[in-house]
C-alpha atoms as a PDB file:
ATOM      1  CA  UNK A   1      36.555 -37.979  27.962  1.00  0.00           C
ATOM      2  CA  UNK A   2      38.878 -35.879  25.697  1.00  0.00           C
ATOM      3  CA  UNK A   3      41.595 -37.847  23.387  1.00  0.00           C
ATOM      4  CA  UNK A   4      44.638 -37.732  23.314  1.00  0.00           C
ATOM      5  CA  UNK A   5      45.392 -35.182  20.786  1.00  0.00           C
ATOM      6  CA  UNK A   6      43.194 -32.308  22.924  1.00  0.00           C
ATOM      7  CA  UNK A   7      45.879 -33.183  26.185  1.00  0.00           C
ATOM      8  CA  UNK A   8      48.860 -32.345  23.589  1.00  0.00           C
ATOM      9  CA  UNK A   9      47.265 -29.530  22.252  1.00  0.00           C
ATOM     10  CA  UNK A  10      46.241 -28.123  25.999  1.00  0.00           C
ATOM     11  CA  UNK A  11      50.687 -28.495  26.617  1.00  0.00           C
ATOM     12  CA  UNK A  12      51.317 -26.603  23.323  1.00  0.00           C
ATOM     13  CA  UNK A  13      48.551 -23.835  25.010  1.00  0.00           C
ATOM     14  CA  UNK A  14      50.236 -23.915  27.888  1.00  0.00           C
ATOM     15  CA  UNK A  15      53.821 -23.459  26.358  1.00  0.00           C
ATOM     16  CA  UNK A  16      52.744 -20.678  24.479  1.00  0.00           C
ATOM     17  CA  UNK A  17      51.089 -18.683  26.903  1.00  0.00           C
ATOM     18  CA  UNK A  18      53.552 -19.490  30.495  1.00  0.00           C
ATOM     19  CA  UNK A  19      56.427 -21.235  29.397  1.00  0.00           C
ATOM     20  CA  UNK A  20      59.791 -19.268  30.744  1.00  0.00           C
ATOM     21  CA  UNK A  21      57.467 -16.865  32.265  1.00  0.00           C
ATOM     22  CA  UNK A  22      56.561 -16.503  36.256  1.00  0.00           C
ATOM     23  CA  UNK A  23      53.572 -17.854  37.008  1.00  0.00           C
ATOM     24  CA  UNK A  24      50.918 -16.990  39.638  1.00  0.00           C
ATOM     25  CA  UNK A  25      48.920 -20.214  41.090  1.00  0.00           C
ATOM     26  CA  UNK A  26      45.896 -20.414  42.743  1.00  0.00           C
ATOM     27  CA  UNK A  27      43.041 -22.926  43.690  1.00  0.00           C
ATOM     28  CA  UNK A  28      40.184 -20.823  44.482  1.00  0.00           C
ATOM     29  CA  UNK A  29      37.843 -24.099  45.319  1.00  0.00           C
ATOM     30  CA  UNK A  30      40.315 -24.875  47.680  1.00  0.00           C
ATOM     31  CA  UNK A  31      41.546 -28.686  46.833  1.00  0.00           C
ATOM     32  CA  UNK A  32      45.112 -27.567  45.278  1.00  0.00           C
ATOM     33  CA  UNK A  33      45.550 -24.664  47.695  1.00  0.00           C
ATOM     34  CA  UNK A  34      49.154 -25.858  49.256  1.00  0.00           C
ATOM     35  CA  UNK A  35      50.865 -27.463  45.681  1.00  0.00           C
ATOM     36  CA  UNK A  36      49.815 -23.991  44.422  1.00  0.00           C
ATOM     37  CA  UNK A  37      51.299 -21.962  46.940  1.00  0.00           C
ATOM     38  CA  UNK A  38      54.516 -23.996  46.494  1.00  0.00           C
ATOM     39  CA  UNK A  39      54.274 -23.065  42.270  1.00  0.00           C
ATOM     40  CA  UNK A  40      53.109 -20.290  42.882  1.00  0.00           C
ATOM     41  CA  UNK A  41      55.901 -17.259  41.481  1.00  0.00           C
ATOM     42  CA  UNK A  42      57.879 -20.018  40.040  1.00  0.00           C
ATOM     43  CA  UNK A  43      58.778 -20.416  36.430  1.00  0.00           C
ATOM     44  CA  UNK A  44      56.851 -22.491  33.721  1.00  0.00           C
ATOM     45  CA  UNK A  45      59.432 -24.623  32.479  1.00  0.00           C
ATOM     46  CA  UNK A  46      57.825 -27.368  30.462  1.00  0.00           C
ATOM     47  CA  UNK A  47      54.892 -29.050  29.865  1.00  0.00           C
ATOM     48  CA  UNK A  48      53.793 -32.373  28.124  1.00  0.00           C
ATOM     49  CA  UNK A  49      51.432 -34.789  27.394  1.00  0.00           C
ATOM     50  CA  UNK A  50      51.345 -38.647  27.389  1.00  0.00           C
ATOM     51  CA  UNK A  51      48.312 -40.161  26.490  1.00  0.00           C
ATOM     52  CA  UNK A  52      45.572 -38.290  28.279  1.00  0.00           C
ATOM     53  CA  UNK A  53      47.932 -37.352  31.252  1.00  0.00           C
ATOM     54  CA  UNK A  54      49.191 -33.475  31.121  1.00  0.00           C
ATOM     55  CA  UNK A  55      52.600 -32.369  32.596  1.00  0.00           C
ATOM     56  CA  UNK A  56      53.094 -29.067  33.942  1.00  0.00           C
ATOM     57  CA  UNK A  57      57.112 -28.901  35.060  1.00  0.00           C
ATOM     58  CA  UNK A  58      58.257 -26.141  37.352  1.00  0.00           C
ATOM     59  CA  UNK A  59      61.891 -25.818  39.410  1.00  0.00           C
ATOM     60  CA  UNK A  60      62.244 -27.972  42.261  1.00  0.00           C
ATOM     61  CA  UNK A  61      61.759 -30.351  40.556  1.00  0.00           C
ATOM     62  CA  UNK A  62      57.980 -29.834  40.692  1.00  0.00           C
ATOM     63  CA  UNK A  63      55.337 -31.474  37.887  1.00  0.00           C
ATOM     64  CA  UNK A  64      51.521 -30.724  37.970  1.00  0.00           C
ATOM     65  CA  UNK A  65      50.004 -33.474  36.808  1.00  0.00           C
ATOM     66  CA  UNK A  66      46.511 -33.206  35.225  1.00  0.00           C
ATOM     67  CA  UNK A  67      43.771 -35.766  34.427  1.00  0.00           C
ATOM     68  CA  UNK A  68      40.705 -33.900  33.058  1.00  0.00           C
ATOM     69  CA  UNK A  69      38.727 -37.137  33.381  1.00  0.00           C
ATOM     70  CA  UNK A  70      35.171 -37.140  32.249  1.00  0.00           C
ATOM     71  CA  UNK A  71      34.252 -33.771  33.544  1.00  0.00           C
ATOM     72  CA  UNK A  72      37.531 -31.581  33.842  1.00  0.00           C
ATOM     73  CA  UNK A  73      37.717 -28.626  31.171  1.00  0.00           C
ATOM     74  CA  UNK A  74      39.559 -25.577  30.858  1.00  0.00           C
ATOM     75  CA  UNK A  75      38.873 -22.267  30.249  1.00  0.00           C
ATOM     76  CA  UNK A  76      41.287 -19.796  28.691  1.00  0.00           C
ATOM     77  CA  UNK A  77      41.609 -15.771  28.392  1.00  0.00           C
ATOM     78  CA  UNK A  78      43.724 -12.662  28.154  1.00  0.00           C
ATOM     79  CA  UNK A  79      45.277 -11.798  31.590  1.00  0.00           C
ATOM     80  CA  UNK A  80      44.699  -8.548  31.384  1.00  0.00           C
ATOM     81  CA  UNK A  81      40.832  -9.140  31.537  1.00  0.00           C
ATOM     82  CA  UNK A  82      40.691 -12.176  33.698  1.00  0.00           C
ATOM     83  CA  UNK A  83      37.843 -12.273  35.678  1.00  0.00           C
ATOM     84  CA  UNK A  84      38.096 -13.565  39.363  1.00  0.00           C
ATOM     85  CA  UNK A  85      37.637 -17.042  39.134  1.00  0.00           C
ATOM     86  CA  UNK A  86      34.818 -18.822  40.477  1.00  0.00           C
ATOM     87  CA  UNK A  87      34.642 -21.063  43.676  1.00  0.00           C
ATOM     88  CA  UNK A  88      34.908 -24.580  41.177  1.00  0.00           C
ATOM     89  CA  UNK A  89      38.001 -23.346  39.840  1.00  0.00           C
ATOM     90  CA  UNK A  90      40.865 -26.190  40.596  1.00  0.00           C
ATOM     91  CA  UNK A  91      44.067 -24.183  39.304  1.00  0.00           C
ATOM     92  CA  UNK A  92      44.245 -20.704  38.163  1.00  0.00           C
ATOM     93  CA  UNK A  93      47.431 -20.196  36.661  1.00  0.00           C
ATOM     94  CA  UNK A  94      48.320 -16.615  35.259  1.00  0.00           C
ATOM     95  CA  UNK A  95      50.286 -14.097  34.333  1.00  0.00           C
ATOM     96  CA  UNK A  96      49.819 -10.447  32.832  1.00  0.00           C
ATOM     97  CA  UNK A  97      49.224 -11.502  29.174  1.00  0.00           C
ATOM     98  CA  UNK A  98      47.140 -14.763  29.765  1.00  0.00           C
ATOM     99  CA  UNK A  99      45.157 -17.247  32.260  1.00  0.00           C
ATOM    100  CA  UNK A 100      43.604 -20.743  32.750  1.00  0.00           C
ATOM    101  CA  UNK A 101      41.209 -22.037  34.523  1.00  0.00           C
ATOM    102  CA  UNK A 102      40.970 -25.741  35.614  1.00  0.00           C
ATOM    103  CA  UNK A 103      37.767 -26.952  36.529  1.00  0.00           C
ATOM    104  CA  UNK A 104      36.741 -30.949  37.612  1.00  0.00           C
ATOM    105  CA  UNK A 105      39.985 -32.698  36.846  1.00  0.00           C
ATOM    106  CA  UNK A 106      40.132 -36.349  38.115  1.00  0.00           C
ATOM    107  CA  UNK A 107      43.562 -35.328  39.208  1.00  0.00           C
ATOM    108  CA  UNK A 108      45.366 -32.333  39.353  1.00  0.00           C
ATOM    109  CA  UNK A 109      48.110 -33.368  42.240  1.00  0.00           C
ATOM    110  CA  UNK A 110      51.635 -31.854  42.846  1.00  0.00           C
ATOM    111  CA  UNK A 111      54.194 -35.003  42.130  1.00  0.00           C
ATOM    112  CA  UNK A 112      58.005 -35.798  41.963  1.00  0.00           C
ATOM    113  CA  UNK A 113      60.438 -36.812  39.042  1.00  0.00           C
ATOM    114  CA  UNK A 114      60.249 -40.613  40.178  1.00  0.00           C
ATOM    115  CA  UNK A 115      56.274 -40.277  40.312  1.00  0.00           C
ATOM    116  CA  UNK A 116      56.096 -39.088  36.719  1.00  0.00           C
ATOM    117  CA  UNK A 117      57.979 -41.380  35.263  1.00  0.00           C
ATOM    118  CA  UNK A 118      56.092 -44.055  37.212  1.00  0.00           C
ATOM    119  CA  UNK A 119      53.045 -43.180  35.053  1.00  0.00           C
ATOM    120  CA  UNK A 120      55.188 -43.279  32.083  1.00  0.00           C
ATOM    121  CA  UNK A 121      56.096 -46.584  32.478  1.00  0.00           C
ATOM    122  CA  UNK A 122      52.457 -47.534  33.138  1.00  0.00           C
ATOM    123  CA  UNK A 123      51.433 -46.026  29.607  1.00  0.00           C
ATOM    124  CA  UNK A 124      51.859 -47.559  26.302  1.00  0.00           C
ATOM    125  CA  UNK A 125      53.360 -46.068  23.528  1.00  0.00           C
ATOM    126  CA  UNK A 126      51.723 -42.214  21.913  1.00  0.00           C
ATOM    127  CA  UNK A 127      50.890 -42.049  18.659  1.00  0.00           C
ATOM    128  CA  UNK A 128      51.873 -38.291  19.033  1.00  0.00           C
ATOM    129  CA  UNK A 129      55.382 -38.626  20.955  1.00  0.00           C
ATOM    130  CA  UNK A 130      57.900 -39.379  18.355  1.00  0.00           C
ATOM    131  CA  UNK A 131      60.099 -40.732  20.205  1.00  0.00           C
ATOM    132  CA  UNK A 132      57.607 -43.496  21.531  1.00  0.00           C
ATOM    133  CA  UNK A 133      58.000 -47.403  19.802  1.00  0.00           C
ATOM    134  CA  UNK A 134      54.901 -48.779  18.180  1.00  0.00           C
ATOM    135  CA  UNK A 135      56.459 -51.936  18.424  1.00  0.00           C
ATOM    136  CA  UNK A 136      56.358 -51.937  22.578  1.00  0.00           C
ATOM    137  CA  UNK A 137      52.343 -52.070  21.596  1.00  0.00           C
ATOM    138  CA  UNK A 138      52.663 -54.675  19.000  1.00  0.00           C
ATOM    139  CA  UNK A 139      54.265 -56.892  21.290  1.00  0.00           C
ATOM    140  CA  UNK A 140      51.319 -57.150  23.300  1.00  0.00           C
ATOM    141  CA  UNK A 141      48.455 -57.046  20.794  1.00  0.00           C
ATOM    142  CA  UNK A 142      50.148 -59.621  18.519  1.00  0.00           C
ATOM    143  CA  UNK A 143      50.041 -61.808  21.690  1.00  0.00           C
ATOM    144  CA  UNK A 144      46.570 -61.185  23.174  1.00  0.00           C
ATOM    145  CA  UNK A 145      43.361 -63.153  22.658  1.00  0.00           C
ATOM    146  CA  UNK A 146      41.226 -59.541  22.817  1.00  0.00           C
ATOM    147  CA  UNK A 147      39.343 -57.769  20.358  1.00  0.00           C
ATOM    148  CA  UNK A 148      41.464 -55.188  18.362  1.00  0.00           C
ATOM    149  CA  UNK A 149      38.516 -53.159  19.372  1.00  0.00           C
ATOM    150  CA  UNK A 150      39.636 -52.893  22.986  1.00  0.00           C
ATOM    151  CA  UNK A 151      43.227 -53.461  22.475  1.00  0.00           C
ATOM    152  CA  UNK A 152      43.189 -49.811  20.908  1.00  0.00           C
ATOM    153  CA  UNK A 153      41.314 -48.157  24.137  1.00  0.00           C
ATOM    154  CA  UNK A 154      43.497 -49.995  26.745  1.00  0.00           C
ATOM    155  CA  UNK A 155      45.892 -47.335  28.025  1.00  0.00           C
ATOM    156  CA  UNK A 156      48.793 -49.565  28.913  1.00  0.00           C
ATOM    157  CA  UNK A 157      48.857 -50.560  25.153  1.00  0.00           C
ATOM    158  CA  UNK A 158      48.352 -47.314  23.248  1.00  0.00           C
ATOM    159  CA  UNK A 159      48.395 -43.676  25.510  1.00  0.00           C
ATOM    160  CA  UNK A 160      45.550 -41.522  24.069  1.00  0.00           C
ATOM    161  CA  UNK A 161      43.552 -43.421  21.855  1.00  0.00           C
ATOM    162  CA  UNK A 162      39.883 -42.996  22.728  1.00  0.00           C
ATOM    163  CA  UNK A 163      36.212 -44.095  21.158  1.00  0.00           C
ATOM    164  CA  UNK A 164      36.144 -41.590  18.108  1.00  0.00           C
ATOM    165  CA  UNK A 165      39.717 -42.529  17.018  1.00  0.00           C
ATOM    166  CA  UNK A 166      39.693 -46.414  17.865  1.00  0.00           C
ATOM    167  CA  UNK A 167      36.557 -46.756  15.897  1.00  0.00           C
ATOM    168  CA  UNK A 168      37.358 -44.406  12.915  1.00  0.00           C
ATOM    169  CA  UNK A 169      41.204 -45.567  12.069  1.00  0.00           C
ATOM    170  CA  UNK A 170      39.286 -49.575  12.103  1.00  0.00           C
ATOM    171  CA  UNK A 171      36.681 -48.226   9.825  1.00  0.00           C
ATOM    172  CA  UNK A 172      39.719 -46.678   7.547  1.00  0.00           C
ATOM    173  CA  UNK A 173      41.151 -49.507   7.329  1.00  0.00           C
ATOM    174  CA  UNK A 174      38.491 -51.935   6.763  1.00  0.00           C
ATOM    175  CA  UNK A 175      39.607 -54.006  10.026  1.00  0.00           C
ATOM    176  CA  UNK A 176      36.403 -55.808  11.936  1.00  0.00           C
ATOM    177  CA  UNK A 177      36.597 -54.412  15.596  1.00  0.00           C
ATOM    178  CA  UNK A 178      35.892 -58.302  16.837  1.00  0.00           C
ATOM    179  CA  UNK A 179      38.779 -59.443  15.785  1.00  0.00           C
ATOM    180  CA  UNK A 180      41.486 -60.786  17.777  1.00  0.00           C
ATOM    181  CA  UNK A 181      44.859 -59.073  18.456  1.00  0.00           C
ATOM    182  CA  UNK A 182      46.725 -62.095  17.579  1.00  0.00           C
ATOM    183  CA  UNK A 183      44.583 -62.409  14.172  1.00  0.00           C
ATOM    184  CA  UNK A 184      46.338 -58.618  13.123  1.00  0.00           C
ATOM    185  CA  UNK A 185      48.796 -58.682  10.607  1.00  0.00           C
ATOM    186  CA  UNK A 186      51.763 -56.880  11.247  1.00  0.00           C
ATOM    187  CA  UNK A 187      50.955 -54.635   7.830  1.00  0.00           C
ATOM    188  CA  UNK A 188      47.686 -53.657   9.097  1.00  0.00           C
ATOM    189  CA  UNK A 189      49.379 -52.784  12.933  1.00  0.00           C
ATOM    190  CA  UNK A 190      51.570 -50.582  10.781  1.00  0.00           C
ATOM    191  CA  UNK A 191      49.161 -49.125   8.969  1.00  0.00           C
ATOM    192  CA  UNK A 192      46.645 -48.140  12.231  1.00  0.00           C
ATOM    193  CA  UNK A 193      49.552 -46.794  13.822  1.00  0.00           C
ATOM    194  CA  UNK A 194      50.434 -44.503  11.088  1.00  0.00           C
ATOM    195  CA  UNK A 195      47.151 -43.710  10.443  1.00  0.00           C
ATOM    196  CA  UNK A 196      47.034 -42.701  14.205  1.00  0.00           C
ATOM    197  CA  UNK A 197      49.735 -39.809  13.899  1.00  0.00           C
ATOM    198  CA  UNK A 198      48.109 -38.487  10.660  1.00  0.00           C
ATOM    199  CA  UNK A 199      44.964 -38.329  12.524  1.00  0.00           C
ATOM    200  CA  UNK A 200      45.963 -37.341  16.010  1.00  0.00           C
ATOM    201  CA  UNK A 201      48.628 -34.509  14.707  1.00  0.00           C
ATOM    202  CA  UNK A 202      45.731 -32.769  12.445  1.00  0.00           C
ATOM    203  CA  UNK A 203      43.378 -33.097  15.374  1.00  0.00           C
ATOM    204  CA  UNK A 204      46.391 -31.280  17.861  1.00  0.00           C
ATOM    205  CA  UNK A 205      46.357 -28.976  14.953  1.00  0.00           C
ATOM    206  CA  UNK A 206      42.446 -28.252  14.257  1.00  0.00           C
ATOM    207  CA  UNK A 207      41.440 -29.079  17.678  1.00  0.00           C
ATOM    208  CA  UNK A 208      39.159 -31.015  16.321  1.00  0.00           C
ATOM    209  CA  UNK A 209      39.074 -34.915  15.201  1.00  0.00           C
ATOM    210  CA  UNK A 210      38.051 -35.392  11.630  1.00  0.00           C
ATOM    211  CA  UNK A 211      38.968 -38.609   9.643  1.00  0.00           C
ATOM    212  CA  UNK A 212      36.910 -38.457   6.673  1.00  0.00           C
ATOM    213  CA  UNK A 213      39.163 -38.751   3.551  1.00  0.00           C
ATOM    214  CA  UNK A 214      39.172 -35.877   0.582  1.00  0.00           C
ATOM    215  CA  UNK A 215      36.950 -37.865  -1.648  1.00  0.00           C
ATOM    216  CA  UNK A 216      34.166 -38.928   1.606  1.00  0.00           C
ATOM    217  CA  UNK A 217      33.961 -35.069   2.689  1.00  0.00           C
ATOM    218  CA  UNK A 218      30.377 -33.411   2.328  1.00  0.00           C
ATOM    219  CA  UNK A 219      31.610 -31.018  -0.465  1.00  0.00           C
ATOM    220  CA  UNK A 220      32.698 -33.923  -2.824  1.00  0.00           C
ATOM    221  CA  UNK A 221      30.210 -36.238  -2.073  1.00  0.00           C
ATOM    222  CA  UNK A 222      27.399 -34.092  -2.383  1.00  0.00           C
ATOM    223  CA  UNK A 223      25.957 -34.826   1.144  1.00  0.00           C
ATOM    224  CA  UNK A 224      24.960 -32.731   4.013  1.00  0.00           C
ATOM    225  CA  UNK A 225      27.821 -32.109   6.491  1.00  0.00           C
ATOM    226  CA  UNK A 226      27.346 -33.647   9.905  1.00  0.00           C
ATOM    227  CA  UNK A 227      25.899 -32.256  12.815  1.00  0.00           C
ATOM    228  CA  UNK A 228      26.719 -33.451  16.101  1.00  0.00           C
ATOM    229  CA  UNK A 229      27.930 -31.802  18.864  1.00  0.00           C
ATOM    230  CA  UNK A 230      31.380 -33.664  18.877  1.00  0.00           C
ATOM    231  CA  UNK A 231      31.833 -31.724  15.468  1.00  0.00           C
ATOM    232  CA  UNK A 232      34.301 -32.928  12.784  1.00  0.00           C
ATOM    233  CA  UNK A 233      33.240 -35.224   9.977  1.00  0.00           C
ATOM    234  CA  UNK A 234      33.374 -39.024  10.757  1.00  0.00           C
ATOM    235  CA  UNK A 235      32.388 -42.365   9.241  1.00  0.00           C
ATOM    236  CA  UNK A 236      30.551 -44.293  11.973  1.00  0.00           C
ATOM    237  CA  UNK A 237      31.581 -42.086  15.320  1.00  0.00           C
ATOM    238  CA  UNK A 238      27.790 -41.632  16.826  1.00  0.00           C
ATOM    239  CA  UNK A 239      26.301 -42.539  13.320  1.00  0.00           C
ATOM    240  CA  UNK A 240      24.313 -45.398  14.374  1.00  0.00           C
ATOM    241  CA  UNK A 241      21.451 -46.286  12.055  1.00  0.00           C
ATOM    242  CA  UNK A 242      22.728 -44.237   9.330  1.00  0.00           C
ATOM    243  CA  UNK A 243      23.674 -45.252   6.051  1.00  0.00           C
ATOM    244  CA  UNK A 244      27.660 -45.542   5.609  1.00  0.00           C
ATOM    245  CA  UNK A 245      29.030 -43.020   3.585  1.00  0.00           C
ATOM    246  CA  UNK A 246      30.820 -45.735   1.069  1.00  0.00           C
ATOM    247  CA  UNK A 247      28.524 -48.794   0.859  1.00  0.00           C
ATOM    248  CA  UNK A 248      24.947 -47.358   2.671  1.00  0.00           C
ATOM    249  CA  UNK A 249      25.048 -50.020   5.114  1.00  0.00           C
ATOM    250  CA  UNK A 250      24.252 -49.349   8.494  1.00  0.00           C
ATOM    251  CA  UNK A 251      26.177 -48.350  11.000  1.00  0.00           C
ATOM    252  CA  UNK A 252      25.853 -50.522  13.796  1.00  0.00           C
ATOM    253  CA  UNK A 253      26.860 -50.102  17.687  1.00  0.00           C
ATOM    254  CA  UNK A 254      27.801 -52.544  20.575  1.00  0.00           C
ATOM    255  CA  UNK A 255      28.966 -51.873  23.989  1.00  0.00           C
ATOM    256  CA  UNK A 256      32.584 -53.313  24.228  1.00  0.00           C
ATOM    257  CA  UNK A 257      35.082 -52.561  26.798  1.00  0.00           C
ATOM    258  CA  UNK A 258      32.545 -50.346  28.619  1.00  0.00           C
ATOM    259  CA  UNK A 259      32.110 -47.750  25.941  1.00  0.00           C
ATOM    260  CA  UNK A 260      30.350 -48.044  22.575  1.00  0.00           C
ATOM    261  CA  UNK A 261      31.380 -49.527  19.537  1.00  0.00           C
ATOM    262  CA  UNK A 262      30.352 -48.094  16.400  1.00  0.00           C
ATOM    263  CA  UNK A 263      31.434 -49.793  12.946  1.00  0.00           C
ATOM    264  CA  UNK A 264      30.239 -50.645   9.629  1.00  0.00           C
ATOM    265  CA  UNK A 265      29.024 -54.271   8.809  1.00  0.00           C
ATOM    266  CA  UNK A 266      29.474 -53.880   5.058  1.00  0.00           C
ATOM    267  CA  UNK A 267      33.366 -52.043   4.862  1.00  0.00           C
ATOM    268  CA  UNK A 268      34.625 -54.143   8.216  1.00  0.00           C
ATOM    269  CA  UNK A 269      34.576 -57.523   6.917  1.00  0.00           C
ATOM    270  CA  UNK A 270      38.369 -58.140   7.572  1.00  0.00           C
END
C-alpha cells in the first residue's frame, strides 16, 4: 500500500495539472459514472492529502475522495495524446494539456464537507501537514501498553506512516520496535516525529523513500547499491538476512500488527 508521502505528492500532481482549470470526468468501468457526471465540467479547486486519504475539491461543495488501497494506481499523460481509457479505468479526469487515470481504488466516492472532515477527525496527526500537532499522537502513545512498532502504523495515531517508514525512522534512531509506547521518552517521540517530515517531505519530493544517511549511502561506503523493486536505499526495509549496513548483524523480521517487521538486533537495543 503506498505511504503517505506518494498520496501528497499524487495532490501536488493533481494541482499542477487541473487546479483552476475545467475538468472533464469520466468512469469508463462504470462504478463512479453518476459522481462523475455531477464533476464533470466543473472546476478543480483543491486537492489534499491526509494520511493515505486524497481530496479532490470541486464547487458545490463537492470532494472526491480517494483510497488507492492495496491495488489502486494511477496513470498519468499529456491530454493531447490521451488514449481512450480502458474498461478498469475508475476516474478519468482531463483536460486539453493533461489526464489521469484511476484504476482499483478501495474508494473513490463523491462526499460532503461534514463527511470529510469526519475522516479528519478519525486520522491522527501528518507528519507532512504543518499545521497538524505531534503532540495529539503523543498523548496516546505515551499512554498505551503497545509496541512503538504498531503505534507508528495505527492510522488514528499517525496519518501516513506505513512499513518502510515505521521500520526505517526506529532503525535511525536506534529505538527497539518491541518496546512499549509508554516506555518512549518524550526526546525520542520528538526526534521520530521530526525525523518523519525530513523523510516524508524528500520522499513527496523524489517520489521515492530513501532514509539512508550521507555517510551509509553505497558511494561512501563502498557497497553495492540496493536492488529491490521498492527502489530507494534503506537499512532493514525487505533486508532480511542481510548484514546491517553499520554493525553486520542481521536483519531480522517478525510479523507484527499484520505486516512485517524488519529491524536490526545489534543497532535496536533501546
Amino acid at each position: 500500500m503506498p505511504e503517505g508521502h506518494t498520496i501528497h505528492r499524487l495532490a501536488a500532481d493533481h494541482t499542477e495539472a487541473f487546479a483552476g482549470r475545467t475538468v472533464r470526468a469520466t468512469s469508463p468501468q462504470g462504478k463512479f459514472s453518476d459522481s462523475a457526471a455531477l464533476i464533470s465540467g466543473q472546476i478543480l479547486e483543491t486537492a489534499e492529502a491526509h494520511g493515505k486519504h486524497l481530496f479532490l475539491g470541486f464547487a458545490g461543495p463537492h470532494w472526491v475522495h480517494i483510497h488507492l488501497g492495496l491495488f489502486g494506481k494511477y496513470t498519468w499523460g499529456a491530454g493531447a495524446s490521451a488514449p481512450p481509457p480502458t474498461e478498469t479505468v475508475r476516474l478519468r479526469l482531463a483536460n486539453p494539456g493533461a489526464y489521469a487515470d484511476l484504476r482499483g481504488p478501495t474508494t473513490c466516492a463523491l462526499i460532503t464537507d461534514a463527511e470529510k472532515q469526519a475522516i479528519h477527525d478519525r486520522l491522527g496527526p501528518d507528519p507532512l501537514r504543518a499545521a497538524d500537532d505531534p503532540d495529539r499522537a503523543w498523548r496516546r502513545v505515551s499512554r498505551s501498553r503497545t509496541t512503538v512498532a504498531a503505534l507508528l502504523m495505527d492510522q488514528k495515531i499517525v496519518a501516513g506512516v506505513g512499513n518502510v517508514y515505521r521500520a526505517e525512522v526506529l532503525f535511525r534512531h536506534g529505538i527497539d520496535p518491541y518496546r512499549l509506547g509508554r516506555d518512549l521518552r518524550r526526546s525520542e517521540w520528538d526526534a521520530i516525529w521530526s525525523d518523519l517530515v525530513l523523510l516524508m517531505r524528500e520522499g513527496v519530493r523524489n517520489n521515492r523513500i530513501d532514509t539512508v544517511r550521507p555517510e551509509h549511502t553505497p558511494d561512501a561506503m563502498g557497497r553495492p547499491p540496493r536492488v529491490d523493486d521498492h527502489g530507494g536505499e534503506v537499512y532493514v526495509y525487505r533486508r532480511t538476512g542481510q548484514p546491517c549496513h553499520i554493525c553486520d548483524q542481521e536483519i531480522r523480521t517478525a510479523d507484527l500488527a499484520a505486516r512485517n517487521l524488519f529491524w536490526c538486533p545489534g543497532c535496536q537495543k533501546n
